[in-house]
Protein backbone atom coordinates (compact mmCIF):
# COMPACT_ATOMS: atom_id res chain seq x y z
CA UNK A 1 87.02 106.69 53.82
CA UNK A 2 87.83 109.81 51.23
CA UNK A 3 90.98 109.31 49.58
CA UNK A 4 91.91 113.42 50.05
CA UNK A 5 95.60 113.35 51.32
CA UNK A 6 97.30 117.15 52.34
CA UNK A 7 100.66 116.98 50.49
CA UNK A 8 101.60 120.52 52.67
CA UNK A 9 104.78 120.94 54.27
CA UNK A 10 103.45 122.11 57.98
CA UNK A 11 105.66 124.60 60.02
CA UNK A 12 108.14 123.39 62.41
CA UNK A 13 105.97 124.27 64.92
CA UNK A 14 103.36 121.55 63.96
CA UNK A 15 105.27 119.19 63.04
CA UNK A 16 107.20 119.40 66.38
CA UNK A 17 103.62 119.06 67.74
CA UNK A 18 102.88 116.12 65.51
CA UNK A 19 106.13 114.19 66.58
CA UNK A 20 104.94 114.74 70.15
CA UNK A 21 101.10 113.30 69.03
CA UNK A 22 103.11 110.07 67.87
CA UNK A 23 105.27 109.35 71.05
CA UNK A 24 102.53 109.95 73.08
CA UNK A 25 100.14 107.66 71.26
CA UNK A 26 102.62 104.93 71.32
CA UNK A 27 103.63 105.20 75.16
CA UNK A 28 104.28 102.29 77.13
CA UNK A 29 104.74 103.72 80.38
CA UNK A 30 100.98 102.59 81.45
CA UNK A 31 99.74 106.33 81.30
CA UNK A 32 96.13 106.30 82.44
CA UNK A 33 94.04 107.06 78.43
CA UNK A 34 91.98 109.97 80.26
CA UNK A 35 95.52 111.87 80.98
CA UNK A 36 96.46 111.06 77.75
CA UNK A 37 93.79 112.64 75.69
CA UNK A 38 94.22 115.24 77.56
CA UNK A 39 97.54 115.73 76.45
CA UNK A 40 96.54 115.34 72.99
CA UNK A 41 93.58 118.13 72.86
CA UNK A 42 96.73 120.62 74.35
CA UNK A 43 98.81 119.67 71.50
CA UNK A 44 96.00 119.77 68.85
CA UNK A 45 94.77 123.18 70.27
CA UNK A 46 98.72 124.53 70.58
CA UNK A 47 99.57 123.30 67.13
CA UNK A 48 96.75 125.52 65.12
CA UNK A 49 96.88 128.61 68.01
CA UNK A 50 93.22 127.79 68.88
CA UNK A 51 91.56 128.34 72.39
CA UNK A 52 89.34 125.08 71.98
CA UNK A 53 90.35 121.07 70.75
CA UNK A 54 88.31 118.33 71.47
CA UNK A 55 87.78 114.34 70.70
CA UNK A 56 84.50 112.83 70.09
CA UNK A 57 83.67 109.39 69.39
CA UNK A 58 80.23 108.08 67.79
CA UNK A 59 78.42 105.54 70.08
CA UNK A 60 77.98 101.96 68.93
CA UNK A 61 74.77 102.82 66.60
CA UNK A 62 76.61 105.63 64.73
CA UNK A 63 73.00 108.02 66.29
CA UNK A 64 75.20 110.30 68.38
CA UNK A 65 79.21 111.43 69.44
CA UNK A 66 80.21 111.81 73.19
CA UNK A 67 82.81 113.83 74.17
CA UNK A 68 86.05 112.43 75.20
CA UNK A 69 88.00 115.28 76.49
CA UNK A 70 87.59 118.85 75.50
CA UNK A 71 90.36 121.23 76.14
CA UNK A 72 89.89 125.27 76.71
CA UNK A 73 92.35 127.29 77.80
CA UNK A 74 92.34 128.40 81.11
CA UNK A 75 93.07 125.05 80.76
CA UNK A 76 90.20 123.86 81.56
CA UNK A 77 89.35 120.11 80.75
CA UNK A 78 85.13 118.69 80.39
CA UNK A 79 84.06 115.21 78.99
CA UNK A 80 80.63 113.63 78.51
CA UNK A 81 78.72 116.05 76.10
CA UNK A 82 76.60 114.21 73.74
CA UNK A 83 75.46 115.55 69.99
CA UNK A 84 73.03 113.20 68.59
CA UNK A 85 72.25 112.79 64.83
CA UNK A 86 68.36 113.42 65.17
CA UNK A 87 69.49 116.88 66.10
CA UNK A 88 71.91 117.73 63.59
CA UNK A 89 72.05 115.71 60.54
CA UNK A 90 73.44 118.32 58.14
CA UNK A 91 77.04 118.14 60.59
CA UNK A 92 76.84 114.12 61.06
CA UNK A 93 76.47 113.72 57.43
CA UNK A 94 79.18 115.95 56.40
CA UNK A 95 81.24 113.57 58.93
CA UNK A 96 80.41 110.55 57.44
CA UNK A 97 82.01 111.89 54.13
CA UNK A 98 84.49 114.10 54.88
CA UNK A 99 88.58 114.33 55.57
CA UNK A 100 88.15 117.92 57.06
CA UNK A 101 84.62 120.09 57.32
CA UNK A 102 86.96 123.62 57.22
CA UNK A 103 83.89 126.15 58.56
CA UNK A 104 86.06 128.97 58.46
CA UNK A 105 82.54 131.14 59.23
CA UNK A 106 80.91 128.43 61.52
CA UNK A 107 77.75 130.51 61.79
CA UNK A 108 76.89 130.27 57.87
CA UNK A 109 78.69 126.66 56.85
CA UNK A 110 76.48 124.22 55.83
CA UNK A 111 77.67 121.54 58.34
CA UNK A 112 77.92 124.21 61.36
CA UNK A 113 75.57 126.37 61.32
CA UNK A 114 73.45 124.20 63.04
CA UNK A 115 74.97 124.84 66.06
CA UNK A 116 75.05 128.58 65.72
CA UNK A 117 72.09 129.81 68.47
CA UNK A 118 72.75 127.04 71.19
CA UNK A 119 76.71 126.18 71.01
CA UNK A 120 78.87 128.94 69.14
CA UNK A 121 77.22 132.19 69.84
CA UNK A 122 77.24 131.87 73.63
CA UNK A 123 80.81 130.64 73.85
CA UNK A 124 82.35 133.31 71.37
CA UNK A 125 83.33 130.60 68.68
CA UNK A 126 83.64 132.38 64.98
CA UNK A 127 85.01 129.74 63.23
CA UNK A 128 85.60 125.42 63.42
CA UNK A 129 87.90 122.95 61.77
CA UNK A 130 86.59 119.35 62.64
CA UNK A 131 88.70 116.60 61.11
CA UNK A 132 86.77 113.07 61.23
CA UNK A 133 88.67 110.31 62.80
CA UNK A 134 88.85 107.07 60.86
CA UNK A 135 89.14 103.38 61.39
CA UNK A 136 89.15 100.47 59.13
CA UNK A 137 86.85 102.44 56.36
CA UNK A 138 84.55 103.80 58.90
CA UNK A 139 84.21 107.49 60.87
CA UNK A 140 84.37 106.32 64.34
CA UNK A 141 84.74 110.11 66.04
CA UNK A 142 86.06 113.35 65.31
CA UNK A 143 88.76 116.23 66.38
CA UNK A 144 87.33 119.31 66.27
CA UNK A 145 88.91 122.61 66.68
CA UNK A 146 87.47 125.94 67.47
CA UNK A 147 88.75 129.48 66.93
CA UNK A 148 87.05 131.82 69.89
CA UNK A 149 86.39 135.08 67.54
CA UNK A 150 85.79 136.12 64.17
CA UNK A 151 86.01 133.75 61.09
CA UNK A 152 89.18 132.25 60.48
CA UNK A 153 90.61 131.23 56.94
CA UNK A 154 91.86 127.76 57.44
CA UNK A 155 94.88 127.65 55.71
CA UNK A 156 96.10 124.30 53.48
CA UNK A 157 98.74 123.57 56.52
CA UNK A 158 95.87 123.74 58.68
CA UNK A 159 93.67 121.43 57.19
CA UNK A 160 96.51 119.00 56.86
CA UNK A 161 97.50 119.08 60.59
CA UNK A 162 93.95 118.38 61.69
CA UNK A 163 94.11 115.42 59.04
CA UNK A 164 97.25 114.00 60.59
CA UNK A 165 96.57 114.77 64.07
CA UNK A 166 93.09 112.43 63.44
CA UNK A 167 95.07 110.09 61.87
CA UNK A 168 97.12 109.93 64.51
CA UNK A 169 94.06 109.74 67.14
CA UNK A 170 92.09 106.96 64.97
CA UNK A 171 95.49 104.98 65.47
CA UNK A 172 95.76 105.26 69.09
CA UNK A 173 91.93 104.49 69.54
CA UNK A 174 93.10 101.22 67.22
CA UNK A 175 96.33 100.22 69.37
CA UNK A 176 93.86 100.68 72.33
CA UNK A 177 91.56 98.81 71.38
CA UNK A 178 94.17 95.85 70.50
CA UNK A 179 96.24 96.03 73.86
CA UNK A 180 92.39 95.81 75.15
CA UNK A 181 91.83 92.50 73.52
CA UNK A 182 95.73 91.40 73.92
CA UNK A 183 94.81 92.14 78.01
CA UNK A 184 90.95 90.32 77.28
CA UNK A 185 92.89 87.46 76.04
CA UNK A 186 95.76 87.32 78.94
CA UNK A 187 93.04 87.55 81.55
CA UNK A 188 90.67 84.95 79.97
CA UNK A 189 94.09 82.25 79.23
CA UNK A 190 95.38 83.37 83.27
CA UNK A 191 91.25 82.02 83.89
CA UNK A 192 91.50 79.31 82.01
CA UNK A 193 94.92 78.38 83.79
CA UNK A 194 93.77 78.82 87.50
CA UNK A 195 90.50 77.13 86.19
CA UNK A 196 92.49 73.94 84.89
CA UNK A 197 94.61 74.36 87.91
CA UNK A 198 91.89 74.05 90.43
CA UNK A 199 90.67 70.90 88.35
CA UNK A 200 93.67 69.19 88.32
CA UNK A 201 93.60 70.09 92.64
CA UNK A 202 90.49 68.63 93.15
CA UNK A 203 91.75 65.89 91.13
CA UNK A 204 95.07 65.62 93.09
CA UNK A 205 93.16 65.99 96.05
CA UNK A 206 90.91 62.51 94.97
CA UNK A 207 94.01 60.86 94.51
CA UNK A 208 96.16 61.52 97.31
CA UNK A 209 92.57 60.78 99.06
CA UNK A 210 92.83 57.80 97.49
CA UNK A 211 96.38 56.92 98.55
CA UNK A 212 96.20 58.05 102.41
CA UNK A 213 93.12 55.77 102.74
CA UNK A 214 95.52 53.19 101.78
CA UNK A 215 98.24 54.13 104.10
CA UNK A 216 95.46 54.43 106.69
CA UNK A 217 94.11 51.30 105.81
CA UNK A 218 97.68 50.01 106.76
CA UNK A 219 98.29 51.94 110.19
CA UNK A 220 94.19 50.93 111.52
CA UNK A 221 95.42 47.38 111.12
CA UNK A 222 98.87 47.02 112.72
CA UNK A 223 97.61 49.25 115.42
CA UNK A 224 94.80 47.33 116.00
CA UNK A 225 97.23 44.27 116.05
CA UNK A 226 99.14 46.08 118.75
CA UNK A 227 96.09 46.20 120.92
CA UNK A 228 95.69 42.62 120.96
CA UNK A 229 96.96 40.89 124.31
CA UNK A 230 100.66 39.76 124.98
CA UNK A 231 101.81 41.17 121.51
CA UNK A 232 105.63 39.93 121.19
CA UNK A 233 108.30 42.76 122.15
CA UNK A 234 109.77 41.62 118.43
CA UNK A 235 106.15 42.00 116.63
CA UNK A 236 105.40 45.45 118.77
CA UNK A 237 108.58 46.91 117.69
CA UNK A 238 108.09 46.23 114.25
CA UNK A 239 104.12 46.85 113.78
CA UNK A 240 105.05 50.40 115.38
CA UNK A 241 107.64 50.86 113.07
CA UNK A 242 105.19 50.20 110.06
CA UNK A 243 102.54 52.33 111.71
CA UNK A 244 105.33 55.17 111.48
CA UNK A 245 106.70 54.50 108.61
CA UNK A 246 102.75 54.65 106.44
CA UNK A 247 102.21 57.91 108.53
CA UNK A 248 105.44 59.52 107.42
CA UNK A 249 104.17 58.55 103.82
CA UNK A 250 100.78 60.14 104.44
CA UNK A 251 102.55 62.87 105.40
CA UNK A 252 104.86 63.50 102.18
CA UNK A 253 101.34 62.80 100.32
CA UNK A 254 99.77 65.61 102.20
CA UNK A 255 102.81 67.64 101.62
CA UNK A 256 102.79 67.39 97.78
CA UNK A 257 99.04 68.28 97.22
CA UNK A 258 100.30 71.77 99.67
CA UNK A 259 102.91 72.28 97.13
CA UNK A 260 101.23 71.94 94.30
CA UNK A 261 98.37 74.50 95.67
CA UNK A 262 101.26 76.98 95.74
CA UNK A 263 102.73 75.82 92.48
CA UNK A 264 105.66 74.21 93.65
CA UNK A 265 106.62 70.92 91.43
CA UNK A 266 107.81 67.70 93.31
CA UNK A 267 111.82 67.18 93.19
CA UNK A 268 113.21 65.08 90.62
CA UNK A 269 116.26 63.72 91.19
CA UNK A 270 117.95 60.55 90.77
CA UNK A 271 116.96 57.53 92.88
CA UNK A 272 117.67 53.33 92.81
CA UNK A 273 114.31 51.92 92.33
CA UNK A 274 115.17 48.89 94.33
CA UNK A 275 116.05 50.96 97.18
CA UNK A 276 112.38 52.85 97.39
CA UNK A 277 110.95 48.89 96.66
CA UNK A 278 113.24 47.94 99.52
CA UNK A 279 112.21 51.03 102.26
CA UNK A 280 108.40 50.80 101.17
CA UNK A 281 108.43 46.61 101.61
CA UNK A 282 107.06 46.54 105.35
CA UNK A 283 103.82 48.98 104.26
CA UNK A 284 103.25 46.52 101.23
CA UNK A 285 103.34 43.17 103.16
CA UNK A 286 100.94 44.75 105.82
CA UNK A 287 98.22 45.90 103.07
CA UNK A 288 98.37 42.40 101.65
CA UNK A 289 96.44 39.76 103.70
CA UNK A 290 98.35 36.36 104.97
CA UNK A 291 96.06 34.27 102.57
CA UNK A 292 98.31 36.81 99.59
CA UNK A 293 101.81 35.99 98.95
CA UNK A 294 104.13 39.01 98.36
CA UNK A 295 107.32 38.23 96.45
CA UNK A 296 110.11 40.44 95.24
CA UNK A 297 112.18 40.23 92.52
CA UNK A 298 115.33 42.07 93.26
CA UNK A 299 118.38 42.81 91.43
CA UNK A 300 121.65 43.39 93.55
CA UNK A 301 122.76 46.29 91.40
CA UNK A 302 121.30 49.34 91.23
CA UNK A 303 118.54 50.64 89.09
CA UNK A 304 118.71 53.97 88.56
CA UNK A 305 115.96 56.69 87.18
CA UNK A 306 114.73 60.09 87.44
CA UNK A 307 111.75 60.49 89.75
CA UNK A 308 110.37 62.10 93.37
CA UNK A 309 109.50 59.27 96.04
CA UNK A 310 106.13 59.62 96.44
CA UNK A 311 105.35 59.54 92.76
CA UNK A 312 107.14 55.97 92.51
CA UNK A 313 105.72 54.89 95.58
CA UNK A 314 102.03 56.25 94.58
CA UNK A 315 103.07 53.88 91.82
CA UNK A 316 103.75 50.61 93.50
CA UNK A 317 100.83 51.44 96.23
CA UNK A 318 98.51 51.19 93.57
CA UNK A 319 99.66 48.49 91.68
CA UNK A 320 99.74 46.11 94.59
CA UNK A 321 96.56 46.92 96.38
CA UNK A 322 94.70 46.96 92.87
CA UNK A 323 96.37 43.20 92.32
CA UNK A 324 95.68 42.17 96.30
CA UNK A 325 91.88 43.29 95.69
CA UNK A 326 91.61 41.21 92.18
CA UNK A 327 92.42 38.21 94.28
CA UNK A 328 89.66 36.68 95.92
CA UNK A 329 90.96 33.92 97.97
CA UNK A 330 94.70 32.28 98.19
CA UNK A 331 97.16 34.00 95.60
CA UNK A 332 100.63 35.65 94.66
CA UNK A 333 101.33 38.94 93.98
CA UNK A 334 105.17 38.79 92.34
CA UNK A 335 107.01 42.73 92.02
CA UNK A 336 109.82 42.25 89.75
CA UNK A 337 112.63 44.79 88.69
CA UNK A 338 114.92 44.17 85.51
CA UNK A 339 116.67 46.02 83.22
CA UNK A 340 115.99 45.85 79.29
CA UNK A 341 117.40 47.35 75.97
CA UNK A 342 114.98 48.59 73.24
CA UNK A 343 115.03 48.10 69.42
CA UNK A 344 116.84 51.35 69.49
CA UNK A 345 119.58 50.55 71.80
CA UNK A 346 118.57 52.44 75.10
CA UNK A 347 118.22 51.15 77.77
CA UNK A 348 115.30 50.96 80.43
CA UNK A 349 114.49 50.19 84.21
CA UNK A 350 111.46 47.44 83.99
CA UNK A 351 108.87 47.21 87.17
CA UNK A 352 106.43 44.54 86.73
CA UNK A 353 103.55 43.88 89.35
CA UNK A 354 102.08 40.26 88.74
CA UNK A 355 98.91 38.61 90.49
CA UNK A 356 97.31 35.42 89.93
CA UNK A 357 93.76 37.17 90.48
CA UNK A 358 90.77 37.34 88.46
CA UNK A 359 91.78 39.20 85.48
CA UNK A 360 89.89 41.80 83.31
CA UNK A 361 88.60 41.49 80.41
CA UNK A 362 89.07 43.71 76.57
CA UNK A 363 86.40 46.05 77.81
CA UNK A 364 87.81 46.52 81.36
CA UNK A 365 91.19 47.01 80.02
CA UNK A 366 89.92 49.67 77.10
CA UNK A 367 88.79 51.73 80.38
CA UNK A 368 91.43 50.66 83.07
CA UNK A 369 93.25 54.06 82.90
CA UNK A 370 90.43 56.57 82.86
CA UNK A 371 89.88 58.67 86.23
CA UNK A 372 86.96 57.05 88.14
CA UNK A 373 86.61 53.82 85.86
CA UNK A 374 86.13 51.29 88.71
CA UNK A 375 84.60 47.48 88.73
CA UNK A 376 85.13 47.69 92.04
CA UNK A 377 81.76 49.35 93.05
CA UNK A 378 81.44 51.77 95.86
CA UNK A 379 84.43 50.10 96.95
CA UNK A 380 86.62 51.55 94.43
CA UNK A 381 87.15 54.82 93.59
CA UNK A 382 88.59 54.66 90.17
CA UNK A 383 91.82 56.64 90.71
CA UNK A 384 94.37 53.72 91.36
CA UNK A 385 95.32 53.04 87.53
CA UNK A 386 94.58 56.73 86.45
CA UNK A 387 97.22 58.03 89.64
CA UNK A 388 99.82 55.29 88.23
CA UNK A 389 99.71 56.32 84.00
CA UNK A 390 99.65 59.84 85.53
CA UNK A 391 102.31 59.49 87.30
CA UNK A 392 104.30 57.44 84.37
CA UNK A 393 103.77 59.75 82.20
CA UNK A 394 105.28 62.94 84.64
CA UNK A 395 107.96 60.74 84.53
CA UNK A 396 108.92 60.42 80.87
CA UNK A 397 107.73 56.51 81.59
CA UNK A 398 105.19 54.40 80.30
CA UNK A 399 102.75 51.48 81.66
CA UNK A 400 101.18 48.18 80.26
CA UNK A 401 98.42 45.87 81.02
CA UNK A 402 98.48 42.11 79.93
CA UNK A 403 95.19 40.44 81.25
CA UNK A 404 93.70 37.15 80.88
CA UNK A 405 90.17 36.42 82.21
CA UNK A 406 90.16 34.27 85.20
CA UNK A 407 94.71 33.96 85.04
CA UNK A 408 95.56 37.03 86.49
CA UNK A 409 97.31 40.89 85.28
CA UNK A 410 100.24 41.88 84.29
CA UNK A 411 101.21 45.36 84.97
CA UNK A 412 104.57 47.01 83.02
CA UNK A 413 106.08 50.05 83.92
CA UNK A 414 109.27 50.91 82.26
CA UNK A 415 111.35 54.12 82.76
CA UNK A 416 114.31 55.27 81.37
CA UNK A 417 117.78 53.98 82.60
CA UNK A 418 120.02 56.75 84.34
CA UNK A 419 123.08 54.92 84.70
């Protein structure tokens, strides 16, 4: 870009008219850019007393310059004129050089007199001041003014307000341009976001999948029980209740993946873990088979932590109906709850689900946490393990496998104490 700088003091006038260039190139009001270059050609124009201003930018190739808004007075406002190189290279040359081109006879300059027969002759222009606008070393456009009349002697103050008021042009075409990639950006993060969002849906969607099945793996069977012949008032009573008490689950299930499709979070709030053991109990025994003994582990006092229901319950679901389908024949399945302090003095709520089942080996246990990581064939789905470190992890908790081949699993979840 030429280094020629106008050290002129302007008249009040323009440099009222330049102050107004600079607020209105920096408004954040969300004025629509056509409405504000047309603002800016009225200023230009009012600021030298000329009946014509106009902005032109080159295309991408540098071969031609379209125009962006030209102002006459009348006023009268026109865009989409296009000057291309090829047909005057004496003007686009001078451009590419230049911090003014001051044709004060436009019909004789070197630069303008191109345009003499077909442009300034039929519209009455005697004289043009065009002031390149520059960008980051480069001529990206210019603002040219036109006197309707004789030849005009552009004065020093002149030539320095078309400077400035390109200046100020090239740097609203450059704030444009960056609240056009700041916007880019927001819309293509807000894409990614709804994209991960629908992701982690469908993947929601799997596991709660995954988790009804289990509940209505539960209420098939004790309703099924109940249509057996001279069923006990006692066991009726009770099989219903179970039946009720899964479908009320399935329901809260169904109700978080609604939630989180309108971006509602589950409620955290402070439970007893024994108590949720204690009201889930009947849905547990009636997954496990008679040939599988359930036992619990209880504490009398309470164990308190920070969670939502059907997280902790997704939880123990899992855990027991992965360790009831690692046993093959007769076995135990032992859920224990403890409290434990850790090398830093804190202490912790422990959950451990045992089974005396077939085990897993390194390479089972490397995997056991990824989504969809199943030995379990096209019985399995591969979600169980991936729904429970999930959910730990939600919960500012952690979980453990200990495995032995052919002895059974250990699973360890351990959450923060909360009193």
């Amino acid at each position: 870009m030429p280094n020629s700088v106008y050290p002129v003091i302007l008249e009040s006038s323009a440099q009222q008219v330049l102050v107004s260039l600079v607020h209105l190139s920096i408004a954040e009001d969300g004025t629509d850019s056509t409405d504000i270059l047309k603002r800016v050609t009225e200023l230009a124009a009012s600021g030298l007393q000329v009946a014509r201003a106009s902005i032109w930018l080159h295309d991408p190739n540098q071969d031609a310059i379209v125009c962006q808004d030209l102002f006459e007075q009348g006023p009268k406002h026109s865009q989409g004129l296009t000057l291309l190189r090829k047909d005057f290279p004496s003007y686009f040359s001078e451009l590419d050089h230049s911090v003014v081109i001051p044709a004060n006879n436009a019909h004789t300059h070197p630069a303008t007199a191109c345009f003499s027969a077909s442009y300034l002759k039929p519209l009455g222009i005697g004289s043009m001041l065009d002031a390149p606008i520059w960008r980051g070393g480069k001529a990206v456009g210019v603002l040219c003014f036109e006197h309707v009349g004789g030849p005009r002697e552009w004065s020093e103050s002149d030539r320095a307000f078309a400077a400035q008021v390109a200046l100020i042009s090239g740097l609203y075409y450059e704030r444009q341009e960056r609240l056009a990639a700041e916007r880019a950006l927001r819309e293509r993060e807000a894409m990614e976001r709804n994209n991960q969002k629908m992701e982690a849906l469908g993947r929601m969607a799997c596991v709660i999948g995954h988790d009804f099945n289990n509940l209505l793996t539960t209420m098939v069977g004790q309703t099924e029980m109940l249509l057996r012949p001279n069923v006990p008032n006692e066991q009726v009573r009770h099989r219903a209740s179970v039946v009720l008490d899964a479908a009320s689950r399935a329901g809260a299930l169904v109700k978080r993946l609604l939630n989180f499709g309108k971006g509602r979070d589950a409620t955290v709030m402070q439970f007893n873990l024994v108590d949720i053991i204690i009201a889930i109990e009947p849905v547990l025994r009636s997954t496990v088979p008679p040939r599988i003994a359930l036992e619990f582990h209880l504490p009398n006092t309470p164990m308190k932590i920070m969670a939502d229901t059907v997280s902790i319950e997704q939880i123990i679901m899992n855990l027991v109906v992965n360790a009831k389908d690692a046993i093959s024949g007769e076995g135990t399945i032992t859920l224990t709850v403890s409290r434990s302090r850790d090398s830093e003095g804190g202490d912790s709520v422990v959950m451990t689900v045992s089974d005396t089942g077939c085990g897993m080996d390194e390479a089972t246990l490397y995997s056991a946490f990824e989504p969809f990581y199943t030995t379990k064939g096209d019985q399995g789905t591969g979600l169980g393990l991936s729904t429970c470190f999930s959910n730990m992890r939600s919960l500012n908790g952690n979980i453990t496998i200990a495995s032995i081949p052919g002895h059974g699993t250990t699973c360890t979840c351990t959450f923060p104490a909360r009193g």
